[in-house]
Each structure stands twice: as C-alpha cells, then as structure tokens.
N, C-alpha and C. Protein backbone atom coordinates (compact mmCIF):
# COMPACT_ATOMS: atom_id res chain seq x y z
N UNK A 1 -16.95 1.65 -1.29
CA UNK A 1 -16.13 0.73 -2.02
C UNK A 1 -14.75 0.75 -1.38
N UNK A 2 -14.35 -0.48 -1.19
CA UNK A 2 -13.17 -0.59 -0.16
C UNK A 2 -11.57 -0.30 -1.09
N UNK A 3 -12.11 -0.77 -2.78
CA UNK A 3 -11.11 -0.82 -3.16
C UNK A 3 -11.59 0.03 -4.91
N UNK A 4 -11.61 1.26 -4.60
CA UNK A 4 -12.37 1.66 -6.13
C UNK A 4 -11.48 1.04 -8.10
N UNK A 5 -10.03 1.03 -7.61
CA UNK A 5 -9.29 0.59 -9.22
C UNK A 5 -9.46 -0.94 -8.57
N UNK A 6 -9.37 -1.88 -8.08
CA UNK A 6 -10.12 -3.07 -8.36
C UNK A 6 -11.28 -3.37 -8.81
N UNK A 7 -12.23 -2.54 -8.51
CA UNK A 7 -13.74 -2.63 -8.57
C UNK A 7 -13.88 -2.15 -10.01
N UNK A 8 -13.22 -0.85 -10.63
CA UNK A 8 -13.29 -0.46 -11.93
C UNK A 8 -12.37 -1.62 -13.13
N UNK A 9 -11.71 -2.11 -12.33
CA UNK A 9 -11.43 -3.50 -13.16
C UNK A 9 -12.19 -4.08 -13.72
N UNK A 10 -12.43 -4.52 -12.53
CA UNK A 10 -13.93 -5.99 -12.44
C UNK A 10 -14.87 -5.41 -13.69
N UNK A 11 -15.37 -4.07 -13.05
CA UNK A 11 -16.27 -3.79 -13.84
C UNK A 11 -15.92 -3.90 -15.40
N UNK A 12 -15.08 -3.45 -15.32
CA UNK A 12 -14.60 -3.11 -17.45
C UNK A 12 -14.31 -4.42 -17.40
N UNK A 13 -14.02 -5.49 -16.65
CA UNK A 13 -13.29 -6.68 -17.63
C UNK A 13 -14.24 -7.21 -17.60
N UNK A 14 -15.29 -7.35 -16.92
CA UNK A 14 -16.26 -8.76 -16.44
C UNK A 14 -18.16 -8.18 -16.50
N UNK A 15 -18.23 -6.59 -16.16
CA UNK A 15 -19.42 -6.82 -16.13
C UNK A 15 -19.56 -5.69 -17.69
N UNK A 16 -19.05 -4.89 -17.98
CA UNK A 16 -19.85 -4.17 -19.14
C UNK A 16 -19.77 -5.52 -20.15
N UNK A 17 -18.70 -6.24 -20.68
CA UNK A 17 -19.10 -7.27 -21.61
C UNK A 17 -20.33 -7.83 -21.60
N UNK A 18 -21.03 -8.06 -20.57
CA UNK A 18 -22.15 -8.28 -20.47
C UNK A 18 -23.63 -8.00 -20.39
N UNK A 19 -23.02 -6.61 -20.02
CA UNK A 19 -24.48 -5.33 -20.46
C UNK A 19 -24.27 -4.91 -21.89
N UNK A 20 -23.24 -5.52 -22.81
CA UNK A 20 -23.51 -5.21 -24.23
C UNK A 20 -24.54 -6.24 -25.15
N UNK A 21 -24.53 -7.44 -24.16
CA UNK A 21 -24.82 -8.41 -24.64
C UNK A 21 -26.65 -8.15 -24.79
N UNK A 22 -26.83 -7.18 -23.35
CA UNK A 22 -28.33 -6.93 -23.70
C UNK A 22 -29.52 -6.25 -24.89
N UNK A 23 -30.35 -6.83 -25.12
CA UNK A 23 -30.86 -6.24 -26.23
C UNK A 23 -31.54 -4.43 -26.00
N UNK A 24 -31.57 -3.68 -26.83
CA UNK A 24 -31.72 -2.26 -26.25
C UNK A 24 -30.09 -1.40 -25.58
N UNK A 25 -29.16 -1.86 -25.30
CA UNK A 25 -28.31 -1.68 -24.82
C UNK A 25 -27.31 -0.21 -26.03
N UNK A 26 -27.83 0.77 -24.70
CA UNK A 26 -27.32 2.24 -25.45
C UNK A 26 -25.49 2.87 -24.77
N UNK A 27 -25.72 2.70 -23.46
CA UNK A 27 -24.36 3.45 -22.86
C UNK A 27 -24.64 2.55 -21.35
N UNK A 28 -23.28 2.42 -20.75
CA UNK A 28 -22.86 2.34 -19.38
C UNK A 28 -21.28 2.91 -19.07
N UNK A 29 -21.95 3.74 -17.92
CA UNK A 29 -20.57 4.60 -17.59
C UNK A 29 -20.75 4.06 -15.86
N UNK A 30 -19.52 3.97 -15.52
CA UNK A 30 -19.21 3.33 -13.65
C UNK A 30 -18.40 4.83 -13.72
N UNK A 31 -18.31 5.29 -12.64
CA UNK A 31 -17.99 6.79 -12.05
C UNK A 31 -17.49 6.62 -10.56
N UNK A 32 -16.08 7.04 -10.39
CA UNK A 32 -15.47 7.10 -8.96
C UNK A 32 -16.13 8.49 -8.48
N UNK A 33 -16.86 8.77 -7.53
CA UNK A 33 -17.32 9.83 -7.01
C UNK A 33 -16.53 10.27 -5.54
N UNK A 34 -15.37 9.66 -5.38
CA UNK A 34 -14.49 10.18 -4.45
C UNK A 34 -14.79 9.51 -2.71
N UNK A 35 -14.25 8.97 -2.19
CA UNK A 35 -14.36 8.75 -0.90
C UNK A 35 -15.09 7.35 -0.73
N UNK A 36 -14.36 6.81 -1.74
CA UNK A 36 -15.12 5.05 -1.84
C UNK A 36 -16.47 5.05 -2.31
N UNK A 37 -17.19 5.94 -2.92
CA UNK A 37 -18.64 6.46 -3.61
C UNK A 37 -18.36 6.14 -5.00
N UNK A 38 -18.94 5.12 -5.59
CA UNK A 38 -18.73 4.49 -7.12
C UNK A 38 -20.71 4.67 -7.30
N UNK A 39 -20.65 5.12 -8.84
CA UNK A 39 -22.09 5.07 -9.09
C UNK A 39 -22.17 4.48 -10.50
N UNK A 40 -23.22 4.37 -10.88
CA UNK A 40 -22.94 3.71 -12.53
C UNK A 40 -24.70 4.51 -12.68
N UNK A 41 -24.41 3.93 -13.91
CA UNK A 41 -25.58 5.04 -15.02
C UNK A 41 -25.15 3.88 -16.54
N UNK A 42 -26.57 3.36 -16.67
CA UNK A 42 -27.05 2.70 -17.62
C UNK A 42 -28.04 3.19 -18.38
N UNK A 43 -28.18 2.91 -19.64
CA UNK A 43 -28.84 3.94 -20.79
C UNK A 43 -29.63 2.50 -21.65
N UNK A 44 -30.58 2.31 -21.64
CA UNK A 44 -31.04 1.26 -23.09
C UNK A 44 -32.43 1.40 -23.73
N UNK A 45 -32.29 1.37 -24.61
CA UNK A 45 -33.65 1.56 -25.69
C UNK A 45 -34.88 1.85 -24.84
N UNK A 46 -35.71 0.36 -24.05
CA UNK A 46 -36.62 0.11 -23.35
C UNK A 46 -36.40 -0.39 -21.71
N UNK A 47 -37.81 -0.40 -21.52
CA UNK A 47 -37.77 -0.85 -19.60
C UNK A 47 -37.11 -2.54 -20.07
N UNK A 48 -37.55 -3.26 -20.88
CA UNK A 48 -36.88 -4.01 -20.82
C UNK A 48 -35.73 -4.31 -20.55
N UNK A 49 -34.80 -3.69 -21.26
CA UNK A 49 -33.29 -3.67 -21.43
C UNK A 49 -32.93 -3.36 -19.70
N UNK A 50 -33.12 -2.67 -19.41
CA UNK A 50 -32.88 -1.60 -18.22
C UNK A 50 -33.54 -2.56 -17.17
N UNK A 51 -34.14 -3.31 -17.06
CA UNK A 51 -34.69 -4.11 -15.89
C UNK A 51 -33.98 -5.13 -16.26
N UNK A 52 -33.34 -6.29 -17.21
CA UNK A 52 -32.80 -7.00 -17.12
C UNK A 52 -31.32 -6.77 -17.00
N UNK A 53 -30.72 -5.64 -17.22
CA UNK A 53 -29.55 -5.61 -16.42
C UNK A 53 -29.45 -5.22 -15.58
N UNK A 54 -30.37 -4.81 -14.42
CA UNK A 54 -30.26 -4.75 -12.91
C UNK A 54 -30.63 -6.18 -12.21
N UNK A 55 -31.05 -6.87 -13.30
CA UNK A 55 -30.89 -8.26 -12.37
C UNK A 55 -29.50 -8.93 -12.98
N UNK A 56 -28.59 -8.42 -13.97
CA UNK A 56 -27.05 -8.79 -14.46
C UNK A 56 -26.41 -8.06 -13.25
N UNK A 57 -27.08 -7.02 -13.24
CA UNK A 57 -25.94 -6.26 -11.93
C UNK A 57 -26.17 -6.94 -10.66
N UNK A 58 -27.37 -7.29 -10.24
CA UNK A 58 -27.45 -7.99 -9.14
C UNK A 58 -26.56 -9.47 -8.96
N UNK A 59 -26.41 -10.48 -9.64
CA UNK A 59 -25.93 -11.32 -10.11
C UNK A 59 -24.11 -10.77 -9.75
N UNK A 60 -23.61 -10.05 -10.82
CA UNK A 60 -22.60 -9.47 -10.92
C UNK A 60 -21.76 -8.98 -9.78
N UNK A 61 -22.94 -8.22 -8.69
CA UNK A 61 -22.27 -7.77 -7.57
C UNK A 61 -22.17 -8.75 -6.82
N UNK A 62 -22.58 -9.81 -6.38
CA UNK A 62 -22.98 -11.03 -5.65
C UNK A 62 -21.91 -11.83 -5.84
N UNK A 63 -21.59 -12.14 -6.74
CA UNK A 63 -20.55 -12.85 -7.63
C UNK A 63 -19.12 -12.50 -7.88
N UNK A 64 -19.26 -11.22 -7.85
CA UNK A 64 -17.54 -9.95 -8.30
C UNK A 64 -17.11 -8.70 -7.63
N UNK A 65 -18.58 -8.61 -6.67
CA UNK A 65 -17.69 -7.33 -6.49
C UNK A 65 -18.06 -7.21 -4.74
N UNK A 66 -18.99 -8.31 -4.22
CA UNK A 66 -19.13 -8.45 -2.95
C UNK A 66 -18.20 -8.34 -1.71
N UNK A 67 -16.87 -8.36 -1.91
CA UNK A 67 -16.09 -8.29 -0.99
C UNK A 67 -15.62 -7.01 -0.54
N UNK A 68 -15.41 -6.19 -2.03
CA UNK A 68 -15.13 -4.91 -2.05
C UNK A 68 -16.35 -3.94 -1.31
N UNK A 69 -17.40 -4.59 -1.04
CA UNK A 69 -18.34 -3.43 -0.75
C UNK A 69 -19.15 -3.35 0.93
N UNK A 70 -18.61 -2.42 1.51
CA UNK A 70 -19.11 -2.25 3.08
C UNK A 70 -20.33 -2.01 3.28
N UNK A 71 -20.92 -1.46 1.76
CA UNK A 71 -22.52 -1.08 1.97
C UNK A 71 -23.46 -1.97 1.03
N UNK A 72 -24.24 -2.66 1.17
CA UNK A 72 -24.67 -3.09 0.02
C UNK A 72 -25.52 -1.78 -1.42
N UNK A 73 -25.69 -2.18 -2.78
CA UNK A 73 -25.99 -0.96 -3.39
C UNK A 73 -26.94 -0.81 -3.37
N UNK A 74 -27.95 0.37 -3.79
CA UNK A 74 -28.76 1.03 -4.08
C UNK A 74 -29.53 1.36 -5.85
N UNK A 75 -29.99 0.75 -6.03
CA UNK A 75 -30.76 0.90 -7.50
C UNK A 75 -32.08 1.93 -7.35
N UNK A 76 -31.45 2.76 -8.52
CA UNK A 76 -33.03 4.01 -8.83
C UNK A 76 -32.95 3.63 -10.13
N UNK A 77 -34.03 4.10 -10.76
CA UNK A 77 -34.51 3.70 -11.94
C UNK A 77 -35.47 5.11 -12.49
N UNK A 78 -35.70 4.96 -13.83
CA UNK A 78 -36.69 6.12 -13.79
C UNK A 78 -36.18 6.80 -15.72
N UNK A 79 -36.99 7.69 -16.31
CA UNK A 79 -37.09 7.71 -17.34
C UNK A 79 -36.40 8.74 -17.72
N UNK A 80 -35.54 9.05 -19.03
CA UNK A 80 -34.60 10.42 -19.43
C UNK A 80 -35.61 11.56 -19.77
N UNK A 81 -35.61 12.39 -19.14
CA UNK A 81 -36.87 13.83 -19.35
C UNK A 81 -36.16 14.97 -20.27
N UNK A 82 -34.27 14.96 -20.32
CA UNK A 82 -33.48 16.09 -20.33
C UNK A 82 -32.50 15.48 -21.08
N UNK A 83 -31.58 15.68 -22.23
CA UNK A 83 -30.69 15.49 -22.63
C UNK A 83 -30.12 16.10 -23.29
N UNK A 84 -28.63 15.77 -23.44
CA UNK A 84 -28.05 17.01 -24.38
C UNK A 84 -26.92 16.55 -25.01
C-alpha cells in the first residue's frame, strides 16, 4: 500500500458502510501491518455473508483503492475453529 492513512480513510468512510449493509454481517477490522502491508479480517453469520462481501471488496478495491496499491490483493477464506 503506497499510501496506508489514505487507504484507512477510504476504507472507514466508503467501504465498511457497506459491509454493514450485508446480511449476517458480525465484525470488520482493516489492520496496518507495517511496511505498506494492510490486511483486513471480516467476520459474518454465514458463507453467504462472507462471499458477498468479497465481491463488495472486489468492486471497492477497483473503484477506491486501486491507485494506492502496487500489488494487487489476495483473498483467503475459511471457517473460525478457535475463539476467544
């Protein structure tokens, strides 16, 4: 990420409003991991929820945050086994 407090802008002004909007919709946290390394972590009820906002995020990055980014992103997916 070329520019991480622009990008955490974007994000809080423009894209969580819109992952609230999803149905199932539990938590989203965006995380500066240091050295232009931004990760996010989405939480929702069902696969539903959780597959339709990786196509909001796809959309989203395409749209808002494409300029800022030298790498394109990376999506994993997968089920909570551990919590606390």
């Amino acid at each position: 990420m070329t520019d991480p407090v622009e990008a955490g802008r974007r994000v809080s002004e423009g894209f969580v409003p819109l992952l609230r909007q999803v149905r199932g919709f539990v938590a989203y946290y965006w995380v500066d991991a240091g050295d232009g390394v931004m990760l996010s972590t989405s939480v929702y009820e069902d696969q539903a929820g959780a597959d339709e906002s990786v196509d909001r995020a796809a959309d989203f990055v395409r749209d808002n945050l494409a300029s800022l980014l030298p790498n394109p992103p990376q999506v994993t997916a997968g089920q909570v086994v551990a919590a606390g």
